[in-house]
N, C-alpha and C. Protein backbone atom coordinates (compact mmCIF):
# COMPACT_ATOMS: atom_id res chain seq x y z
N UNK A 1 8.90 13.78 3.12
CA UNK A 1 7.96 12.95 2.38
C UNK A 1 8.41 12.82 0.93
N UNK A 2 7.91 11.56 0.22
CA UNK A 2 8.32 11.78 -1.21
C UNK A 2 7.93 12.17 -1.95
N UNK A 3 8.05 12.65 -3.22
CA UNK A 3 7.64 13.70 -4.28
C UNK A 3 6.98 11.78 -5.15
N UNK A 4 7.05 10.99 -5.19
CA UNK A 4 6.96 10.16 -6.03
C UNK A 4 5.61 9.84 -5.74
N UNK A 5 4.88 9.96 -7.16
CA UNK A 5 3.86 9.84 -7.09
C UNK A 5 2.92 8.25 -6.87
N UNK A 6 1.81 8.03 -6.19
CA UNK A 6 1.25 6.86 -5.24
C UNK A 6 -0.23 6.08 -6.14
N UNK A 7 -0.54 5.26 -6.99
CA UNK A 7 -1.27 4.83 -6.85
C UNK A 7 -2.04 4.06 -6.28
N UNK A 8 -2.99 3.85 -5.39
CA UNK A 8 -3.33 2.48 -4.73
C UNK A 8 -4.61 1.76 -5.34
N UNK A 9 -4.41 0.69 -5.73
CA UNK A 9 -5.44 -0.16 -6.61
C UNK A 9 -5.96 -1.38 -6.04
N UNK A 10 -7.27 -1.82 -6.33
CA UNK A 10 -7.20 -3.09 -5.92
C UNK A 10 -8.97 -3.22 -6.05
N UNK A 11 -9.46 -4.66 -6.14
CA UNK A 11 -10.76 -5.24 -5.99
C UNK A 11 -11.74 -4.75 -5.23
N UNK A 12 -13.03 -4.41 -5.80
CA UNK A 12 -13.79 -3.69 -4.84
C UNK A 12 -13.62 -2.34 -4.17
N UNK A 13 -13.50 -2.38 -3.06
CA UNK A 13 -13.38 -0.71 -2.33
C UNK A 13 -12.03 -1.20 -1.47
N UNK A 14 -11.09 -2.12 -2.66
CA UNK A 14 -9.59 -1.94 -1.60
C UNK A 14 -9.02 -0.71 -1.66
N UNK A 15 -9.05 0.50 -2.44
CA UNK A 15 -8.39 1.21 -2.72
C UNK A 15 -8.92 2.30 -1.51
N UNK A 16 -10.23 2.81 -1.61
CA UNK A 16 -11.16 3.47 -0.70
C UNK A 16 -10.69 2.78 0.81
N UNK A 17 -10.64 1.46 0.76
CA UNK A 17 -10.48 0.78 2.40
C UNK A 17 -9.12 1.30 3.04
N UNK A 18 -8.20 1.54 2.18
CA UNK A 18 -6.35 1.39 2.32
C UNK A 18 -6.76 3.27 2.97
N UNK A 19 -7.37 4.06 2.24
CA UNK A 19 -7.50 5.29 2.27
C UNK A 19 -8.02 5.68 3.44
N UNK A 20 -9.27 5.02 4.13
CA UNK A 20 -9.77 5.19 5.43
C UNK A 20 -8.90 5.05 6.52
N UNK A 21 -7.92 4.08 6.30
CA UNK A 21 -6.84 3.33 7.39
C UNK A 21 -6.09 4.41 7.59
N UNK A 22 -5.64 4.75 6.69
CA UNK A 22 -4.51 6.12 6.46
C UNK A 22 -4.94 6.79 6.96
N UNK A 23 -5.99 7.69 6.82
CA UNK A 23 -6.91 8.73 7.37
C UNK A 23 -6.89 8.71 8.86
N UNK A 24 -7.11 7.32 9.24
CA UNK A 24 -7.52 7.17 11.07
C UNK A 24 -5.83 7.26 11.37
N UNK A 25 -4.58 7.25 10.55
CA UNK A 25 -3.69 6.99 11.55
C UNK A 25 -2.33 8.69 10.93
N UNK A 26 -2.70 8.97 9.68
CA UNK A 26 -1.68 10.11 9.60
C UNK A 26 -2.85 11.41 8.13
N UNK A 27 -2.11 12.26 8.19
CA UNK A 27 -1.96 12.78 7.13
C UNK A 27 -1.67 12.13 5.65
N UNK A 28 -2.96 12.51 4.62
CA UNK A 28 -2.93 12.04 3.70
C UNK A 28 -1.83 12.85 2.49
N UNK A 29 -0.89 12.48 1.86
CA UNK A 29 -0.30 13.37 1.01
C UNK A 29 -1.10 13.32 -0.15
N UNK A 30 -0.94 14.85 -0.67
CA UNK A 30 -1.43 15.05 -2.19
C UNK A 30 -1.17 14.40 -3.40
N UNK A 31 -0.37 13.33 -3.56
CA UNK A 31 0.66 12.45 -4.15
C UNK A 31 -0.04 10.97 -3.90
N UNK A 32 -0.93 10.64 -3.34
CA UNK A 32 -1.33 9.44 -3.01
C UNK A 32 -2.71 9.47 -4.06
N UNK A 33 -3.00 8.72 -4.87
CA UNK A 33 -4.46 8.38 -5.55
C UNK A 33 -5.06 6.89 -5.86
N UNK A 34 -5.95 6.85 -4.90
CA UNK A 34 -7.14 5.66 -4.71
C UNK A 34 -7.96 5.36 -5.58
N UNK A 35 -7.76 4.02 -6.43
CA UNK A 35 -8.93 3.89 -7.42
C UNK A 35 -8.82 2.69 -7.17
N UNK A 36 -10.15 2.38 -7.09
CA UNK A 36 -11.14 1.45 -6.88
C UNK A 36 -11.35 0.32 -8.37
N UNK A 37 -11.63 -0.87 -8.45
CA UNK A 37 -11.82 -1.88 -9.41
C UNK A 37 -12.71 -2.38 -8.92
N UNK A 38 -13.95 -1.57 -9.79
CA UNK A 38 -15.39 -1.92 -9.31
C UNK A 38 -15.88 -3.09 -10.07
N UNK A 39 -16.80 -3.64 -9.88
CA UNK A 39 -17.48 -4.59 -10.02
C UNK A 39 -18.30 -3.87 -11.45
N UNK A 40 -18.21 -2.89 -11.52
CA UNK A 40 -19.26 -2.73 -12.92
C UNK A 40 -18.09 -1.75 -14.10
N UNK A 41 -16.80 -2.16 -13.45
CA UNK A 41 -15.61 -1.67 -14.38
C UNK A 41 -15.11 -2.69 -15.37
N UNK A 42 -14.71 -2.17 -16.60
CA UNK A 42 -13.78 -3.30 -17.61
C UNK A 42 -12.70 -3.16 -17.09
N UNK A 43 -11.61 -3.76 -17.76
CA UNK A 43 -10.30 -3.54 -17.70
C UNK A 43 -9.62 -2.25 -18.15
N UNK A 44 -10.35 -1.90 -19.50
CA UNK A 44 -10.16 -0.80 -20.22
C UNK A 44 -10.55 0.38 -19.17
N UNK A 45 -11.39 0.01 -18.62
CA UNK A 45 -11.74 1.54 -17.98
C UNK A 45 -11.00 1.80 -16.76
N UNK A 46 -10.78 1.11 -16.62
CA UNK A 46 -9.35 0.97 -14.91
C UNK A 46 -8.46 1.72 -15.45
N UNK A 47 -7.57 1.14 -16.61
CA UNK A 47 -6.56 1.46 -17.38
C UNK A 47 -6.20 2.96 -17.67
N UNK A 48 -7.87 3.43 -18.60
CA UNK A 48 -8.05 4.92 -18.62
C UNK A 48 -8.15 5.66 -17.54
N UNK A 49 -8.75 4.86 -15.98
CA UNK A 49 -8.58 5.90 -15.09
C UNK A 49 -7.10 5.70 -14.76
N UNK A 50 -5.95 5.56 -14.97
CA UNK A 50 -4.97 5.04 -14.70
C UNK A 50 -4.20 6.44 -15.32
N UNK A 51 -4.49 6.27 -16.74
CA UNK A 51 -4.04 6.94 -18.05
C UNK A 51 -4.00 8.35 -17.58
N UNK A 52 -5.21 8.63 -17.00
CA UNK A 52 -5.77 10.18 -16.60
C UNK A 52 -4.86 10.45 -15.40
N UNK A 53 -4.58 9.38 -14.57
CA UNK A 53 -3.77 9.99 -13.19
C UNK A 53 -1.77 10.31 -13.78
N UNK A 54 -1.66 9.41 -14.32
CA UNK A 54 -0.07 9.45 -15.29
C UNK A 54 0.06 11.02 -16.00
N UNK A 55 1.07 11.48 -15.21
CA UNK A 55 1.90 12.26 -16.22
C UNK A 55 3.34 12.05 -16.74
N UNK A 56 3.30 12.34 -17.94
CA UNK A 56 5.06 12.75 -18.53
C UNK A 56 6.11 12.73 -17.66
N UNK A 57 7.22 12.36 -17.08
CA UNK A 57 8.01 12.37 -16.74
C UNK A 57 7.93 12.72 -15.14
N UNK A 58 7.08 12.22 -14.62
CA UNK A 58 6.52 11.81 -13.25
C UNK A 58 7.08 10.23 -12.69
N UNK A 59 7.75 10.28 -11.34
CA UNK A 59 7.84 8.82 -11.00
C UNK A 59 6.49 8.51 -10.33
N UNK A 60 6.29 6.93 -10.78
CA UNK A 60 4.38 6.65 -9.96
C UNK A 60 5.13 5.17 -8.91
N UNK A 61 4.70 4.85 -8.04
CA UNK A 61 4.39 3.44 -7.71
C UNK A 61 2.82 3.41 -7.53
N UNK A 62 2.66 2.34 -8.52
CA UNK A 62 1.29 1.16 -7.76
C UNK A 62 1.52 0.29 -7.03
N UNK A 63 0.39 0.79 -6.31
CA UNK A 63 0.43 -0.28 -5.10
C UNK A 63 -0.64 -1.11 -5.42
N UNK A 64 -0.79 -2.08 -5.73
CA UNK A 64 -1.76 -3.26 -6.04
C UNK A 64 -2.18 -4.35 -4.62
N UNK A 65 -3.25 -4.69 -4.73
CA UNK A 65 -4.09 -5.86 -4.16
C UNK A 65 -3.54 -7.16 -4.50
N UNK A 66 -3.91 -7.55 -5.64
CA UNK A 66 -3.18 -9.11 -5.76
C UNK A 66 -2.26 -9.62 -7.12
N UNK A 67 -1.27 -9.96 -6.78
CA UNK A 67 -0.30 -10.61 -8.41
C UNK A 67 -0.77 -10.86 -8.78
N UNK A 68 -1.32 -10.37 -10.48
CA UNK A 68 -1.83 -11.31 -11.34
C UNK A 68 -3.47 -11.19 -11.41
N UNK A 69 -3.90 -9.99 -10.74
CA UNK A 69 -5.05 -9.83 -10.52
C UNK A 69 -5.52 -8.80 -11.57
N UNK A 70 -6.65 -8.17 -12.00
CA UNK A 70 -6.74 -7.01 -13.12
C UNK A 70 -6.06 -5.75 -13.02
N UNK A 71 -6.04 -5.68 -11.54
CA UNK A 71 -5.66 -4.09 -11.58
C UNK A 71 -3.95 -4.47 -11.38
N UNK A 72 -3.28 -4.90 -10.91
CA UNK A 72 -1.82 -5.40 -11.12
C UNK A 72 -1.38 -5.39 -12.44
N UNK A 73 -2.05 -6.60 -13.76
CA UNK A 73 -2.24 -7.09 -14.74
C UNK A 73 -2.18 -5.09 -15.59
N UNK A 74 -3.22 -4.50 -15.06
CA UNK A 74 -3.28 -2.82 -16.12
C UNK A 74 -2.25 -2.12 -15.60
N UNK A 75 -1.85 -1.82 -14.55
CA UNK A 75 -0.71 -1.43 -13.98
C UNK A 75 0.79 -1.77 -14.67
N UNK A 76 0.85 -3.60 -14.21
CA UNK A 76 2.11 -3.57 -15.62
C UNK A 76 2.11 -3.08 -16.55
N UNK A 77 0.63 -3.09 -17.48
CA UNK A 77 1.22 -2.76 -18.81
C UNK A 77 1.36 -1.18 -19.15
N UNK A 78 1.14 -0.69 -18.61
CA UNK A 78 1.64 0.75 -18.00
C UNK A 78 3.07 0.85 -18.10
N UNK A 79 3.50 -0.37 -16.96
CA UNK A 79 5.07 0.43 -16.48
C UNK A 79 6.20 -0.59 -17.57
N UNK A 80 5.11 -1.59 -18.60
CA UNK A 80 6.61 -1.94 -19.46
C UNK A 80 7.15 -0.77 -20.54
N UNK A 81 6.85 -0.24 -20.60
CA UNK A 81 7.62 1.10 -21.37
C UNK A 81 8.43 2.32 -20.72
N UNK A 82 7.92 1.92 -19.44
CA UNK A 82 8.15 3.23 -18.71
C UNK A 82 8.66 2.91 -17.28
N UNK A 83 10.17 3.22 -17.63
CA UNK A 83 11.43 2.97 -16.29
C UNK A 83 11.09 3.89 -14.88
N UNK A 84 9.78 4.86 -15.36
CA UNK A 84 9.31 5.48 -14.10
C UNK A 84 7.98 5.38 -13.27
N UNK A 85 7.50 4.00 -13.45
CA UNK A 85 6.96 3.30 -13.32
C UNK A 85 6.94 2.10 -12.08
N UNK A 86 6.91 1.84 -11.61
CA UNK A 86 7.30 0.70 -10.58
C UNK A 86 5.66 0.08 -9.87
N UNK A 87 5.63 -1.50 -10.01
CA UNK A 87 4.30 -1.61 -9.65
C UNK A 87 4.74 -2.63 -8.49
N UNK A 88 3.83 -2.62 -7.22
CA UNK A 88 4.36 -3.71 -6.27
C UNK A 88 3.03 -3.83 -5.70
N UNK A 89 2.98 -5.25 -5.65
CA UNK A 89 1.70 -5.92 -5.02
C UNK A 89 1.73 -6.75 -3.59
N UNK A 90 0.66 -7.15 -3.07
CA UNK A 90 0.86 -7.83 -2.13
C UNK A 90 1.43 -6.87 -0.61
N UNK A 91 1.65 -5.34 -0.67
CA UNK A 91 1.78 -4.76 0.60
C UNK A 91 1.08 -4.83 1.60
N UNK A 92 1.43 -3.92 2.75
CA UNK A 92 0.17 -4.22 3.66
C UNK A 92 0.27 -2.54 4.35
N UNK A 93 -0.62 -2.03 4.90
CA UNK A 93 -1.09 -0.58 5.50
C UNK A 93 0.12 -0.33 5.97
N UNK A 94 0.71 -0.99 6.86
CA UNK A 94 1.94 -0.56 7.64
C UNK A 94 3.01 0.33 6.99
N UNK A 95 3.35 -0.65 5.70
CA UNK A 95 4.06 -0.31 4.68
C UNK A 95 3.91 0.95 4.17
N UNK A 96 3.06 1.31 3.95
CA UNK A 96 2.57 2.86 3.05
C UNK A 96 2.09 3.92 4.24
N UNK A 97 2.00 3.51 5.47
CA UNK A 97 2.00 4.46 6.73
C UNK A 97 3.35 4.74 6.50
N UNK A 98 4.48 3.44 6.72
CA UNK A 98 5.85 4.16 7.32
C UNK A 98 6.43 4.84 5.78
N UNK A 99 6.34 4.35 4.59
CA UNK A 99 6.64 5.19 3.76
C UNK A 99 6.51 6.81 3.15
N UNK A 100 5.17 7.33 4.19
CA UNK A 100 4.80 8.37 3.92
C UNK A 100 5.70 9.21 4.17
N UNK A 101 6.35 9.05 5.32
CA UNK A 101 7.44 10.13 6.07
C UNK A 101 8.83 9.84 5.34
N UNK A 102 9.28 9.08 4.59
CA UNK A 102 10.28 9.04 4.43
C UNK A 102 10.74 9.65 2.64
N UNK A 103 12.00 9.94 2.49
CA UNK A 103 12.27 10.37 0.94
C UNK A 103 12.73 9.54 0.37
N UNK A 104 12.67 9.60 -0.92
CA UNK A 104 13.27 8.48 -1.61
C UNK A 104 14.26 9.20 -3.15
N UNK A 105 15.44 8.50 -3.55
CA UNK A 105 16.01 9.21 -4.47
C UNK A 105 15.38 9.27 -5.65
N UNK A 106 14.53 7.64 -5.84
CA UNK A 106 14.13 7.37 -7.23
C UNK A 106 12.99 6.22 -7.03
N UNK A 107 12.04 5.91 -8.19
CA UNK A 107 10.95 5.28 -7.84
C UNK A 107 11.37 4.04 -7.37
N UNK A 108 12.45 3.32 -7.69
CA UNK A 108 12.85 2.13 -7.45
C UNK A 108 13.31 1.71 -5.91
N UNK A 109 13.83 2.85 -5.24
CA UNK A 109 13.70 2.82 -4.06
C UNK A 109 12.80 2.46 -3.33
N UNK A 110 12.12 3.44 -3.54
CA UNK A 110 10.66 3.44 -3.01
C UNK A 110 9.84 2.24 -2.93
N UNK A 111 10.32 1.19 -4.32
CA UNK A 111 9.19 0.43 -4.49
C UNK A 111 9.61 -0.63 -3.63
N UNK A 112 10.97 -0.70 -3.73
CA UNK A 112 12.10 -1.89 -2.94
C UNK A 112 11.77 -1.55 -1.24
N UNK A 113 11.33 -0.38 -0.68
CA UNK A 113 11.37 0.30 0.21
C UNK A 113 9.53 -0.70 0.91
N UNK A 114 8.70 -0.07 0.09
CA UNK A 114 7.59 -0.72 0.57
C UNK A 114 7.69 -2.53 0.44
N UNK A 115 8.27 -3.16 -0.53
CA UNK A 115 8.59 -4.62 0.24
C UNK A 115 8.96 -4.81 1.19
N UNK A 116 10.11 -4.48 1.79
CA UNK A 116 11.30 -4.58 2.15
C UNK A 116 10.39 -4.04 4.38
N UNK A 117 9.67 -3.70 4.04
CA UNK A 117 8.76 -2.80 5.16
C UNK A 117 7.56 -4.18 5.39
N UNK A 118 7.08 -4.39 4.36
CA UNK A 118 5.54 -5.29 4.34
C UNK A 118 6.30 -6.75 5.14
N UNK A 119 7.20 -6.81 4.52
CA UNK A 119 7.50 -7.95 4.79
C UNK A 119 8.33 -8.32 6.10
N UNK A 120 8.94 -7.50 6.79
CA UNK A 120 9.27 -6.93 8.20
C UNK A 120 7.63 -7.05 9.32
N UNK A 121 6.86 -6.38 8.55
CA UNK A 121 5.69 -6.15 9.14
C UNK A 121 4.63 -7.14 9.42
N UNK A 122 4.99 -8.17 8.23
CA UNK A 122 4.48 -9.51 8.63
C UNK A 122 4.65 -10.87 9.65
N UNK A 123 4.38 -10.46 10.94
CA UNK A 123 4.79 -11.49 11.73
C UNK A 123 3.81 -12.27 12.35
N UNK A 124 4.22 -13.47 12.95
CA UNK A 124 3.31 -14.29 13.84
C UNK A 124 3.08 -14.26 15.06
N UNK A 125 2.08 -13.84 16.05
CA UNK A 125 2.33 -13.74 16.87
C UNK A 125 2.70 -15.19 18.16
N UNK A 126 3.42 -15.38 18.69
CA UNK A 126 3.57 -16.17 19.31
C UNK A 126 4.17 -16.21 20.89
N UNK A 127 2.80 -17.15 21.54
CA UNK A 127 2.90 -16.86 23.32
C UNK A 127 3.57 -18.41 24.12
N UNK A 128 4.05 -17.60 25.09
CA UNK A 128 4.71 -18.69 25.91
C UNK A 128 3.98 -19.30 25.99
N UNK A 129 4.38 -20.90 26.42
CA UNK A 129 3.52 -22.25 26.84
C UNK A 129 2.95 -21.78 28.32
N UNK A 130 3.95 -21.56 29.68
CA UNK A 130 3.65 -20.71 31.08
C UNK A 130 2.43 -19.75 30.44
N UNK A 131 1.28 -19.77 31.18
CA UNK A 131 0.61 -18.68 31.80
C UNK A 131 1.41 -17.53 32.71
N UNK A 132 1.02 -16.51 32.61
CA UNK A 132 0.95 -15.72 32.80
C UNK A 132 0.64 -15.46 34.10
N UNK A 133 1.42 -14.94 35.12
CA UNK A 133 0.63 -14.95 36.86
C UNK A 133 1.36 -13.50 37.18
N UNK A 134 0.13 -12.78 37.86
CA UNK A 134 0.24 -11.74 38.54
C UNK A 134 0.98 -11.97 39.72
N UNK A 135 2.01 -11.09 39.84
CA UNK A 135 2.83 -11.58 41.35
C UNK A 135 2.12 -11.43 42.53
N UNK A 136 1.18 -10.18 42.48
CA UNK A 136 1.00 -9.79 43.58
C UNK A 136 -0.70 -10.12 43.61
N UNK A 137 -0.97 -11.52 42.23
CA UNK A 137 -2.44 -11.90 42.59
C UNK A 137 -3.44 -11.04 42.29
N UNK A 138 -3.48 -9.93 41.84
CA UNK A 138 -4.37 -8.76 41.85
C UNK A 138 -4.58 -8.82 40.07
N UNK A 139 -6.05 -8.70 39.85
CA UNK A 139 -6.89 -8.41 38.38
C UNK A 139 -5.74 -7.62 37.38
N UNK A 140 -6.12 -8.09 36.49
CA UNK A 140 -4.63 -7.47 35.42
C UNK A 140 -5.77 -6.35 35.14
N UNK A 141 -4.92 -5.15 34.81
CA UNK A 141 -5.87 -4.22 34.40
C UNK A 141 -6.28 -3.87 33.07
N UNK A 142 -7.19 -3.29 32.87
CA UNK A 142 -7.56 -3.46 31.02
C UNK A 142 -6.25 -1.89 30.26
N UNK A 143 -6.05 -2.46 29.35
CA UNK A 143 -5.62 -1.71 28.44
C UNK A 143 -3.85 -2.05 28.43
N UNK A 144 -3.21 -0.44 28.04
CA UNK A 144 -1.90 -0.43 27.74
C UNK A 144 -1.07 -0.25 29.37
């Protein structure tokens, strides 16, 4: 697993929602922290809860909800000073499931790592024009 430390941010209870998902499918690492951009939050106060999770010479990725959105927007201005920093938006659950298990050398990996995953993970599903026929005529059965 990686030592690099995890913010997850986003509108409403995205941060809390991303956290439940995780929960139903692995082990949560101690390295992962969920904050929420409530509806009765400023910008400033996101920021400071931000401020409070950051330490000194710690690598972080944020994981953000939407480009250009508030909590993205406090996040950058975080990581323009700071090369240990890395903010990436627009992921999806998959992404930060399969990243949990894996190591990374440096935050930049990591952050290149969760695109590079989301976007693999994004597909369409698409079915033959033919139906589908049981050979032997018999009820398809429910499940896997």
């Amino acid at each position: 697993m990686t030592k690099i430390k995890t913010i997850i941010t986003g509108h409403g209870n995205f941060a809390n929602g991303i956290k439940s998902s995780l929960l139903l499918l692995a082990s949560l690492p101690e390295n992962y922290y969920f904050v929420d951009f409530e509806e009765s939050m400023s910008p400033d106060q996101l920021s400071e809860t931000f401020e409070q999770i950051l330490q000194p010479n710690e690598e972080f990725v944020f994981f953000t909800d939407l480009l250009g959105g508030t909590p993205f927007k406090e996040a950058a201005k975080l990581s323009v000073n700071n090369r240990k920093v890395e903010v990436v938006t627009g992921c999806n659950l998959g992404a930060l499931l399969e990243t949990i298990y894996n190591s990374y050398e440096n935050v930049s990996d990591y952050a290149n790592d969760l695109i590079k995953i989301s976007k693999q993970g994004t597909q369409l599903l698409k079915l033959d024009s033919s139906p589908i026929q049981p050979e032997d005529n018999t009820e398809f059965d429910d499940g896997i």
